[in-house]
PDB file of N, CA and C in Angstrom:
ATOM      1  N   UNK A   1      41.247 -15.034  94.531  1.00  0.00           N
ATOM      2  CA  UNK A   1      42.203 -16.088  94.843  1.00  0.00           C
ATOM      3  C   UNK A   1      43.432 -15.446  95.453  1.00  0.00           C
ATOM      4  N   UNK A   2      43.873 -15.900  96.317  1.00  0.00           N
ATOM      5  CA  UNK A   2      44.963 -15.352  97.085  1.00  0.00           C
ATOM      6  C   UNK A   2      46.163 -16.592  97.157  1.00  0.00           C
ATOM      7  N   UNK A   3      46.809 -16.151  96.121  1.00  0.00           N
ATOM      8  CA  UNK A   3      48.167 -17.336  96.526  1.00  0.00           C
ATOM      9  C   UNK A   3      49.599 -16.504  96.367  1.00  0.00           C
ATOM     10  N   UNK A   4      50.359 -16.229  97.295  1.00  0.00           N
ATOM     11  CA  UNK A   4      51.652 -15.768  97.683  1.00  0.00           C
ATOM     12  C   UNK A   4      53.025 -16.698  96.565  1.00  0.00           C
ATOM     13  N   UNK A   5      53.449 -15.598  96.107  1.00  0.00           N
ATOM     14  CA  UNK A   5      54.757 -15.662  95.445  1.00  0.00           C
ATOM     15  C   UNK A   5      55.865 -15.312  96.609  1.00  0.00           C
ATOM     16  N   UNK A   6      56.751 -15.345  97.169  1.00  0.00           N
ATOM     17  CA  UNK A   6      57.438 -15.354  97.909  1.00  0.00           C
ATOM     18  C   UNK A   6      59.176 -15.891  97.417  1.00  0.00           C
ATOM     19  N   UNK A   7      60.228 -14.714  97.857  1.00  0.00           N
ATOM     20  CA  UNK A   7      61.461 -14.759  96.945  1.00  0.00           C
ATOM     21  C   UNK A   7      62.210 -14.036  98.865  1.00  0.00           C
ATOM     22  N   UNK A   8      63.387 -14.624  98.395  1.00  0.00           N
ATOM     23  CA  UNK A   8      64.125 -14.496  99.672  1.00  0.00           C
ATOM     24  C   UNK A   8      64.881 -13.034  99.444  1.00  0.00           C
ATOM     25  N   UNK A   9      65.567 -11.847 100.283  1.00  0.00           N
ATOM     26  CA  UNK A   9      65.899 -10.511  99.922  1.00  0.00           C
ATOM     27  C   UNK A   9      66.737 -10.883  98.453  1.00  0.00           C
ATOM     28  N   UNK A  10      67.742 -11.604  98.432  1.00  0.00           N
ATOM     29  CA  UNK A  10      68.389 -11.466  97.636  1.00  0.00           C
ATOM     30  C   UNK A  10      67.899 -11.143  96.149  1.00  0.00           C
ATOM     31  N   UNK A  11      66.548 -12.212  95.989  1.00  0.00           N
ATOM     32  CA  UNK A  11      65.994 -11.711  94.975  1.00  0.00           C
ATOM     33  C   UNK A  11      64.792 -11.035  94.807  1.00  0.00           C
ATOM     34  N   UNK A  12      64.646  -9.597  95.730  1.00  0.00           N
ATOM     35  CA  UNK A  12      63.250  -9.354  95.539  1.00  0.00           C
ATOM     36  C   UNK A  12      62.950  -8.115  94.225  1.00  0.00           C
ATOM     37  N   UNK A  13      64.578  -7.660  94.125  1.00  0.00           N
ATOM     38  CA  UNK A  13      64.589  -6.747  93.024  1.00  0.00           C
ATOM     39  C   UNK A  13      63.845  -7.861  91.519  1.00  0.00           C
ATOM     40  N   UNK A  14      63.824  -8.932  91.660  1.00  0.00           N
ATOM     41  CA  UNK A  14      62.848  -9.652  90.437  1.00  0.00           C
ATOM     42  C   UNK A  14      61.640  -9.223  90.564  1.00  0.00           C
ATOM     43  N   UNK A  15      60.623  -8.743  91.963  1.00  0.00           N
ATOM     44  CA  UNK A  15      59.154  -8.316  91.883  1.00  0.00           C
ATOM     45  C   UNK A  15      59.177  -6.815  92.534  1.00  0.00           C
ATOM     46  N   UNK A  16      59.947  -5.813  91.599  1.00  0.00           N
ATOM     47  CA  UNK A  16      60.126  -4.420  91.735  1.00  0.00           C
ATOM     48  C   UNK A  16      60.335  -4.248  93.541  1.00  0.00           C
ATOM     49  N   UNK A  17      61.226  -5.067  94.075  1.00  0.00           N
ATOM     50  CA  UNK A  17      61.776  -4.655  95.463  1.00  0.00           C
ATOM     51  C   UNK A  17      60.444  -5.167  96.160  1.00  0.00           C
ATOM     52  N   UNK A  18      60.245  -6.139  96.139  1.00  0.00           N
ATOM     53  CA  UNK A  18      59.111  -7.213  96.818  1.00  0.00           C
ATOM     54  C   UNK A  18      59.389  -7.804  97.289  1.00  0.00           C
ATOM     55  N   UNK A  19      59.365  -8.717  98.779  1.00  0.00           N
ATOM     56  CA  UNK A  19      59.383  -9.868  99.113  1.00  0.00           C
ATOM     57  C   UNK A  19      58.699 -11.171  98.638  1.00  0.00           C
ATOM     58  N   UNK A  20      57.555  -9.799  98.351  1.00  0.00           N
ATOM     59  CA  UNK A  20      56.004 -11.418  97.998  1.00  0.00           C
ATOM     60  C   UNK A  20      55.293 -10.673  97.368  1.00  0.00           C
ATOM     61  N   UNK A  21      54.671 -11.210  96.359  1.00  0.00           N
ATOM     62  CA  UNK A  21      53.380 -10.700  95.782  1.00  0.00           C
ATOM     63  C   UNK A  21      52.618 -11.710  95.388  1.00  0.00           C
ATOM     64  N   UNK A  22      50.830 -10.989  95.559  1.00  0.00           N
ATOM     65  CA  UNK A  22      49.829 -12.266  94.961  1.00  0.00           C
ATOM     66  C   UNK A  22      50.061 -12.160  93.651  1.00  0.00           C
ATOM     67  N   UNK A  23      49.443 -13.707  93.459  1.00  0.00           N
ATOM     68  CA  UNK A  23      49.613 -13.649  91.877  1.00  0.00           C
ATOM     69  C   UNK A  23      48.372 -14.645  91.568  1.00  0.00           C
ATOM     70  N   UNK A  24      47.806 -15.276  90.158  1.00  0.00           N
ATOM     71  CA  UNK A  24      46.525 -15.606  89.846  1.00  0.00           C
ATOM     72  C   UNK A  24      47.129 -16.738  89.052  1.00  0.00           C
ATOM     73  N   UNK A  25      46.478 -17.997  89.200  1.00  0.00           N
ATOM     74  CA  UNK A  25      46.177 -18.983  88.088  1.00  0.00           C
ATOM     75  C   UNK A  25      45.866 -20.604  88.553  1.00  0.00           C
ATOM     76  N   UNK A  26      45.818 -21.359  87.842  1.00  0.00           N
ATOM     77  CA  UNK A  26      45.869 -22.621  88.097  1.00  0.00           C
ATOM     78  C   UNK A  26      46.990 -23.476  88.421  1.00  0.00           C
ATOM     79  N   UNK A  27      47.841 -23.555  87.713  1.00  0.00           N
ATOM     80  CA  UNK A  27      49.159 -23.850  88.085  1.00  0.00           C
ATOM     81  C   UNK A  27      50.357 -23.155  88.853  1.00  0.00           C
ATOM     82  N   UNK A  28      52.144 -23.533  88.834  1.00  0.00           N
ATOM     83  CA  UNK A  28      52.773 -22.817  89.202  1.00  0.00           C
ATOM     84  C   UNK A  28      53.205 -21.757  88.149  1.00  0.00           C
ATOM     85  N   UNK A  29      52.949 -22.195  86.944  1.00  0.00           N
ATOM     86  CA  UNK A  29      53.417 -21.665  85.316  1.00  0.00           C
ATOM     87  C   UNK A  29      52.443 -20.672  85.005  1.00  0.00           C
ATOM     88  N   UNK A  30      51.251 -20.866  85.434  1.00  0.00           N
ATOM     89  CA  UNK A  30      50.396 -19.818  85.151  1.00  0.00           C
ATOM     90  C   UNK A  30      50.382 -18.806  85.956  1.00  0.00           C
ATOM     91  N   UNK A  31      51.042 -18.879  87.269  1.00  0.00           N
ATOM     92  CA  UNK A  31      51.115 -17.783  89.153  1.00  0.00           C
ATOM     93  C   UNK A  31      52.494 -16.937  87.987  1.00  0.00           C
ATOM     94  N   UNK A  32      53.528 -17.965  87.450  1.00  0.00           N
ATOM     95  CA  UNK A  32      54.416 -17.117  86.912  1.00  0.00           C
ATOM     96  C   UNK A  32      54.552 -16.222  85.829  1.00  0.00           C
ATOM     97  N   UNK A  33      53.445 -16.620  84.827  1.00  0.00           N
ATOM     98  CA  UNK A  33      53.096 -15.843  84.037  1.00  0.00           C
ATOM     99  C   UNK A  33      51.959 -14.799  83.962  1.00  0.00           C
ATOM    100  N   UNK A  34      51.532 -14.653  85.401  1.00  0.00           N
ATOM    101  CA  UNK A  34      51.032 -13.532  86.094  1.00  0.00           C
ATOM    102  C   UNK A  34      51.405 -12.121  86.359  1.00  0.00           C
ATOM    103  N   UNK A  35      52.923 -12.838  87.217  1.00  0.00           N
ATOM    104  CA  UNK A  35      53.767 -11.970  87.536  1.00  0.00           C
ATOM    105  C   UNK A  35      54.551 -11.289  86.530  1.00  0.00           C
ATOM    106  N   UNK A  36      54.642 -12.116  85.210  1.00  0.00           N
ATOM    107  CA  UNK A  36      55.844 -11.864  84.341  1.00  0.00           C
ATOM    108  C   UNK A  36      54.915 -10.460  83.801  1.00  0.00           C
ATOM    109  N   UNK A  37      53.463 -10.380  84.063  1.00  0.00           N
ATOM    110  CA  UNK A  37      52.446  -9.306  83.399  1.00  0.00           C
ATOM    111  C   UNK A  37      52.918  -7.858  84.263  1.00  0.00           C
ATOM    112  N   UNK A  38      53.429  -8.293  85.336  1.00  0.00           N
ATOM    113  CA  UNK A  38      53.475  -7.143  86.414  1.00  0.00           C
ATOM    114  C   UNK A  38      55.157  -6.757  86.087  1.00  0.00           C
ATOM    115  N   UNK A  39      55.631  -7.761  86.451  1.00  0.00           N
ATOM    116  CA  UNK A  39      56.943  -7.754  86.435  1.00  0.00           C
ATOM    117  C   UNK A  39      58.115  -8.194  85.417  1.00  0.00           C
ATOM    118  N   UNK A  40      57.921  -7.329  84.217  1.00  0.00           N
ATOM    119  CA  UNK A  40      58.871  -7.762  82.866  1.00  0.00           C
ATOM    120  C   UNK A  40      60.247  -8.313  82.958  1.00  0.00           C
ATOM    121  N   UNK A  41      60.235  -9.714  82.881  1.00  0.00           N
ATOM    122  CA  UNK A  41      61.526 -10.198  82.867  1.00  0.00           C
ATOM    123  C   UNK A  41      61.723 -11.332  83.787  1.00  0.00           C
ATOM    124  N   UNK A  42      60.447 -11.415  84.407  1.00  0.00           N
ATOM    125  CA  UNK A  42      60.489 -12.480  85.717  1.00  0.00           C
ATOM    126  C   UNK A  42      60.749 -13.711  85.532  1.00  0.00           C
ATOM    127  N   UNK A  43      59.580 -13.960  84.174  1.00  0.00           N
ATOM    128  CA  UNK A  43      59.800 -15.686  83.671  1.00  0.00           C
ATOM    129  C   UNK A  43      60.656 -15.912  83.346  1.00  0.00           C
ATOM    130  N   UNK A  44      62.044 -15.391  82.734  1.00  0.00           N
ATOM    131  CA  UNK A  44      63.317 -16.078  82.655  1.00  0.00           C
ATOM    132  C   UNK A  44      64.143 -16.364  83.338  1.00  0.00           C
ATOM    133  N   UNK A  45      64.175 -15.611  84.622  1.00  0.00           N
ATOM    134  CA  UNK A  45      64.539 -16.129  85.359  1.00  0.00           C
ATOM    135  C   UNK A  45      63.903 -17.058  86.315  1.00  0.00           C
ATOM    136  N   UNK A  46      62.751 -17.421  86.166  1.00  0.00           N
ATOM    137  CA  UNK A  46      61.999 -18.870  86.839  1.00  0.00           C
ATOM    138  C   UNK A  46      62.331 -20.095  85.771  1.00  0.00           C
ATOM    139  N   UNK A  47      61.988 -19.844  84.143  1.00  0.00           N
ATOM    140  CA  UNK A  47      61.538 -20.322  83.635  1.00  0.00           C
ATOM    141  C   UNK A  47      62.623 -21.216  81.745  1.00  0.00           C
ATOM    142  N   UNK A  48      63.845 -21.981  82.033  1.00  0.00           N
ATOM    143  CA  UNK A  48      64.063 -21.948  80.633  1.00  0.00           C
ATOM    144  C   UNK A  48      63.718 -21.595  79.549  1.00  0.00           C
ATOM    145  N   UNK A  49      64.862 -21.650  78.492  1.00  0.00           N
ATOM    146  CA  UNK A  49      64.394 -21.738  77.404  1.00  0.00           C
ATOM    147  C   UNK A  49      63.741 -23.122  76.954  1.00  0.00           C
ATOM    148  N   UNK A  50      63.572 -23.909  77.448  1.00  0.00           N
ATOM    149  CA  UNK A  50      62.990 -25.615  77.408  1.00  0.00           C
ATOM    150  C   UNK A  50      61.761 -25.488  77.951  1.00  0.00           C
ATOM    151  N   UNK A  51      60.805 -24.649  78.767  1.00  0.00           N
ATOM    152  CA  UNK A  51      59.892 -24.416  79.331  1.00  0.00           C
ATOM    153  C   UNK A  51      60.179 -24.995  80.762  1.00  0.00           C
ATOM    154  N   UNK A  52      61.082 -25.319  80.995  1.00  0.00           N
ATOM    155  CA  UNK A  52      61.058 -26.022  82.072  1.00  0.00           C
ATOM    156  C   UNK A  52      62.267 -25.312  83.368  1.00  0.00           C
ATOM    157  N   UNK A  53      62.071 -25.705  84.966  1.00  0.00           N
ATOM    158  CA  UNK A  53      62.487 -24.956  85.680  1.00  0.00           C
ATOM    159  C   UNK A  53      64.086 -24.186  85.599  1.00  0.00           C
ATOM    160  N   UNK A  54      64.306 -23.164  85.485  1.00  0.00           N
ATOM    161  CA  UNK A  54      65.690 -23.349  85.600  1.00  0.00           C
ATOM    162  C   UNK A  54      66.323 -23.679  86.656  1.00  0.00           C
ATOM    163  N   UNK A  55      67.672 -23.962  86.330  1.00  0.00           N
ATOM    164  CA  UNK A  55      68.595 -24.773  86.771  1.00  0.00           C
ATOM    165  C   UNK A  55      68.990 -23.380  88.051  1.00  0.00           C
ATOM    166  N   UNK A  56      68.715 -22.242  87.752  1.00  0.00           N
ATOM    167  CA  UNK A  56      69.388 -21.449  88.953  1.00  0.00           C
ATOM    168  C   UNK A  56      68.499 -20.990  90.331  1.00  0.00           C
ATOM    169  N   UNK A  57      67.419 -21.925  90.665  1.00  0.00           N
ATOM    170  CA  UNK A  57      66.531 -21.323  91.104  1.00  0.00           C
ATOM    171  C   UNK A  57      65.689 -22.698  91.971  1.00  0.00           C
ATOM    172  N   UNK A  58      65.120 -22.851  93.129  1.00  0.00           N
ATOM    173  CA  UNK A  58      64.671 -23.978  93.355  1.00  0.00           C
ATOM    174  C   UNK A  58      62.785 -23.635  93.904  1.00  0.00           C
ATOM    175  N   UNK A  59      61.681 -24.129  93.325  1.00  0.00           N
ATOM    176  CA  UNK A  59      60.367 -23.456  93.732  1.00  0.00           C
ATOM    177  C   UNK A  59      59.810 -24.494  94.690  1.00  0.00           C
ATOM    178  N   UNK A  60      59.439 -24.188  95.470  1.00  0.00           N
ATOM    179  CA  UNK A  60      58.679 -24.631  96.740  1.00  0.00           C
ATOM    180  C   UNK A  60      56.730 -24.816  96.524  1.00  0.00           C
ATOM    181  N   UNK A  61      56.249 -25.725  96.575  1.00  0.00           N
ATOM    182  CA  UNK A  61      54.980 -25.282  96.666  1.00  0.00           C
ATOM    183  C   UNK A  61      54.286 -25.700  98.151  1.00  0.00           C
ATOM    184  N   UNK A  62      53.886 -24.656  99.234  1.00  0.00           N
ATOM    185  CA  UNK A  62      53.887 -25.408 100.961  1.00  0.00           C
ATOM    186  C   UNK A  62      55.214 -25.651 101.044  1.00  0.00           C
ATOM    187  N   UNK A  63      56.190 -25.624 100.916  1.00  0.00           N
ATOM    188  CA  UNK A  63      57.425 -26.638 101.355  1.00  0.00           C
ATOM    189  C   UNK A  63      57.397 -27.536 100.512  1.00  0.00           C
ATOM    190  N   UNK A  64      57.103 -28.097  99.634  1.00  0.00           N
ATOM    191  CA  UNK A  64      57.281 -29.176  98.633  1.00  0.00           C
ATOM    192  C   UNK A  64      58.465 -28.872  97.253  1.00  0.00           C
ATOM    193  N   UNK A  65      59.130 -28.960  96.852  1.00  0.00           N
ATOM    194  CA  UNK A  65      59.926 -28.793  95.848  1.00  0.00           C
ATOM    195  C   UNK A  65      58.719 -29.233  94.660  1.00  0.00           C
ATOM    196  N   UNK A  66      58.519 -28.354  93.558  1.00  0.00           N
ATOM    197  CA  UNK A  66      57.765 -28.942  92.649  1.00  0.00           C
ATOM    198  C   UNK A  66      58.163 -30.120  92.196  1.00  0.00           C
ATOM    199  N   UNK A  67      59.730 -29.995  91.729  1.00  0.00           N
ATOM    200  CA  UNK A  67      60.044 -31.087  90.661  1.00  0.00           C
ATOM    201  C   UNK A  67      60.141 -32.825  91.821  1.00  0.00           C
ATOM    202  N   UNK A  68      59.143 -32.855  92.726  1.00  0.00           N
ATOM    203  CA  UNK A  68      58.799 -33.369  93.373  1.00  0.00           C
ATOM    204  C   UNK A  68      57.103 -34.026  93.215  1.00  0.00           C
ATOM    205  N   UNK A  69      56.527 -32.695  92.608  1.00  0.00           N
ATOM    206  CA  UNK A  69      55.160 -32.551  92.556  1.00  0.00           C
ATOM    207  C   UNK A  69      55.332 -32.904  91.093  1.00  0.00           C
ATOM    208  N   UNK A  70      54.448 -31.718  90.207  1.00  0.00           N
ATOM    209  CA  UNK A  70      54.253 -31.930  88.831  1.00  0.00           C
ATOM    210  C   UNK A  70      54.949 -30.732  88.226  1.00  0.00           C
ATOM    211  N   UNK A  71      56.066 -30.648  88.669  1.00  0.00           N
ATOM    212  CA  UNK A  71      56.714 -29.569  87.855  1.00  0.00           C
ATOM    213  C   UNK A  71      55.855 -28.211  87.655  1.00  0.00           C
ATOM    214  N   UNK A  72      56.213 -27.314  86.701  1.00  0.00           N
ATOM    215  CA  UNK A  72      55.307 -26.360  86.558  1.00  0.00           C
ATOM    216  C   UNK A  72      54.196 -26.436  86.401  1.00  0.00           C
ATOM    217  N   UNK A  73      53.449 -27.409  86.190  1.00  0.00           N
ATOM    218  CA  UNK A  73      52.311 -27.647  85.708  1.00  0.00           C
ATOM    219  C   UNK A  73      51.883 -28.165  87.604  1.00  0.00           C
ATOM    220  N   UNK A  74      52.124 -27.854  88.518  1.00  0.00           N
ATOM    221  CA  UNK A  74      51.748 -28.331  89.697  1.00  0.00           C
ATOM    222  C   UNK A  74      50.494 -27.448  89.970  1.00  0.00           C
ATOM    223  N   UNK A  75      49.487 -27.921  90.395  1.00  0.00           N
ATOM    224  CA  UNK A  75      48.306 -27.007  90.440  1.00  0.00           C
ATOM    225  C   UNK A  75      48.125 -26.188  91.903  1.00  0.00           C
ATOM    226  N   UNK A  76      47.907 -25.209  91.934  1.00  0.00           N
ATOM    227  CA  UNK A  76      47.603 -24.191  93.011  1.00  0.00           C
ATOM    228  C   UNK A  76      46.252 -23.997  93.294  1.00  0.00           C
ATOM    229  N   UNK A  77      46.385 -23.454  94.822  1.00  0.00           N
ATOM    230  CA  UNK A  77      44.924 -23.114  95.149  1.00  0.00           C
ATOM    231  C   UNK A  77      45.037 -22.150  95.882  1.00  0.00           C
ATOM    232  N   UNK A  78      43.974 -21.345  96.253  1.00  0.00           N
ATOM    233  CA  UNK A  78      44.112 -20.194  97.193  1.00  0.00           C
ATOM    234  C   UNK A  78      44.574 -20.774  98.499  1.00  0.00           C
ATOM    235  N   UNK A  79      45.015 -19.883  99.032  1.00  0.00           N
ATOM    236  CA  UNK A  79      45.977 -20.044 100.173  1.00  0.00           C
ATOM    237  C   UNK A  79      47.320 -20.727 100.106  1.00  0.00           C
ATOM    238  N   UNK A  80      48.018 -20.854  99.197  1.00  0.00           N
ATOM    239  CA  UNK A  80      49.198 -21.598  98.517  1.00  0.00           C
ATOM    240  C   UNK A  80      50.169 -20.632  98.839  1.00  0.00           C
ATOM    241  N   UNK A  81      51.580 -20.938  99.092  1.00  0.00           N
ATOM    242  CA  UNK A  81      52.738 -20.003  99.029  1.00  0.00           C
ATOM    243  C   UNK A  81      53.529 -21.003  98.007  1.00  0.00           C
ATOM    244  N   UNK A  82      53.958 -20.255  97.099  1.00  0.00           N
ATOM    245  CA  UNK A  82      55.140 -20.517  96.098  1.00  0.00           C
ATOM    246  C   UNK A  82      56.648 -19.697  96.792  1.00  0.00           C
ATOM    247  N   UNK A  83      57.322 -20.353  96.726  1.00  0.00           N
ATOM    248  CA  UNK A  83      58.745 -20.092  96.957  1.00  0.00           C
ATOM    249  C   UNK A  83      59.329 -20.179  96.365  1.00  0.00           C
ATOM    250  N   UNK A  84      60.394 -19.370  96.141  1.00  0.00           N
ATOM    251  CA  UNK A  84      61.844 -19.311  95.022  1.00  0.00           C
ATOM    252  C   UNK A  84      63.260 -19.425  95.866  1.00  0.00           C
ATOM    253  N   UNK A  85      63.796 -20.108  95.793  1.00  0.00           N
ATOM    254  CA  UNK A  85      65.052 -20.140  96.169  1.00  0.00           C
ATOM    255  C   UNK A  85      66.188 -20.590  95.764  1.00  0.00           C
ATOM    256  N   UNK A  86      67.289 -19.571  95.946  1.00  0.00           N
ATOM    257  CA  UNK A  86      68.337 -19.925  94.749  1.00  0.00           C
ATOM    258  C   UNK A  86      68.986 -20.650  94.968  1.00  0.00           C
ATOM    259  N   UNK A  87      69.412 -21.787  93.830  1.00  0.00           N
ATOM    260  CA  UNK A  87      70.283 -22.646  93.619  1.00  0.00           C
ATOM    261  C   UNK A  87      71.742 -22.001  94.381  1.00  0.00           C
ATOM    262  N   UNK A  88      72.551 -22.796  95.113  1.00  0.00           N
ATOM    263  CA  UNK A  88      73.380 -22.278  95.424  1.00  0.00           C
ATOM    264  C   UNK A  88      74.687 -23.939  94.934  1.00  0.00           C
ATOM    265  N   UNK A  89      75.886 -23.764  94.696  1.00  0.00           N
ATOM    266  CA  UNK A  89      76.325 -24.675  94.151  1.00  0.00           C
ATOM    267  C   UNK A  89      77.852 -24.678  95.074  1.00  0.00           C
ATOM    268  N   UNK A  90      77.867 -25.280  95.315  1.00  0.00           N
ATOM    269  CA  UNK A  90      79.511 -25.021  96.370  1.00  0.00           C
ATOM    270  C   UNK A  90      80.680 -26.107  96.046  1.00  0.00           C
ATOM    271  N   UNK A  91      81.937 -26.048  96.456  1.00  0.00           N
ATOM    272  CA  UNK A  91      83.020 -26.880  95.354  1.00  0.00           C
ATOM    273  C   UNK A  91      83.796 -27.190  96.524  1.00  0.00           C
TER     274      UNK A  91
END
């Protein structure tokens, strides 16, 4: 299965200085708890303490915003790109 994790420079020091890496599962929660196997520390910053997305971070599935789709629980398939992109908040 080939489905792309994908994080913009700012955050690639989250997948050891990565832009993108594959990752494995059914959902978006399961692609992240893939990575969190590779990359210690990843799911907290995707992932609340509520299980649910954090607030600093926005995930893409194709271009789709999950919390659009089914939230983490949005299902993946090979050939999928997941995106991360950070919340940015301006005043």
């Amino acid at each position: 299965m080939s489905i792309m994790m994908i994080l913009p420079g700012s955050l690639k020091k989250w997948m050891g200085d990565n832009f993108e890496a594959e990752c494995e599962g059914a959902t978006v929660l399961e692609c992240v708890d893939f990575l969190e196997n590779k990359f210690n520390g990843f799911k907290k910053k995707i992932v609340d303490e509520k299980g649910t997305p954090s607030d600093e971070v926005l995930l893409f599935k194709n271009g789709t915003n999950i919390l659009n789709l089914e939230g983490l629980a949005t299902p993946i398939a090979n050939g999928d790109e997941i995106s991360i992109i950070p919340f940015a908040a301006g005043g």
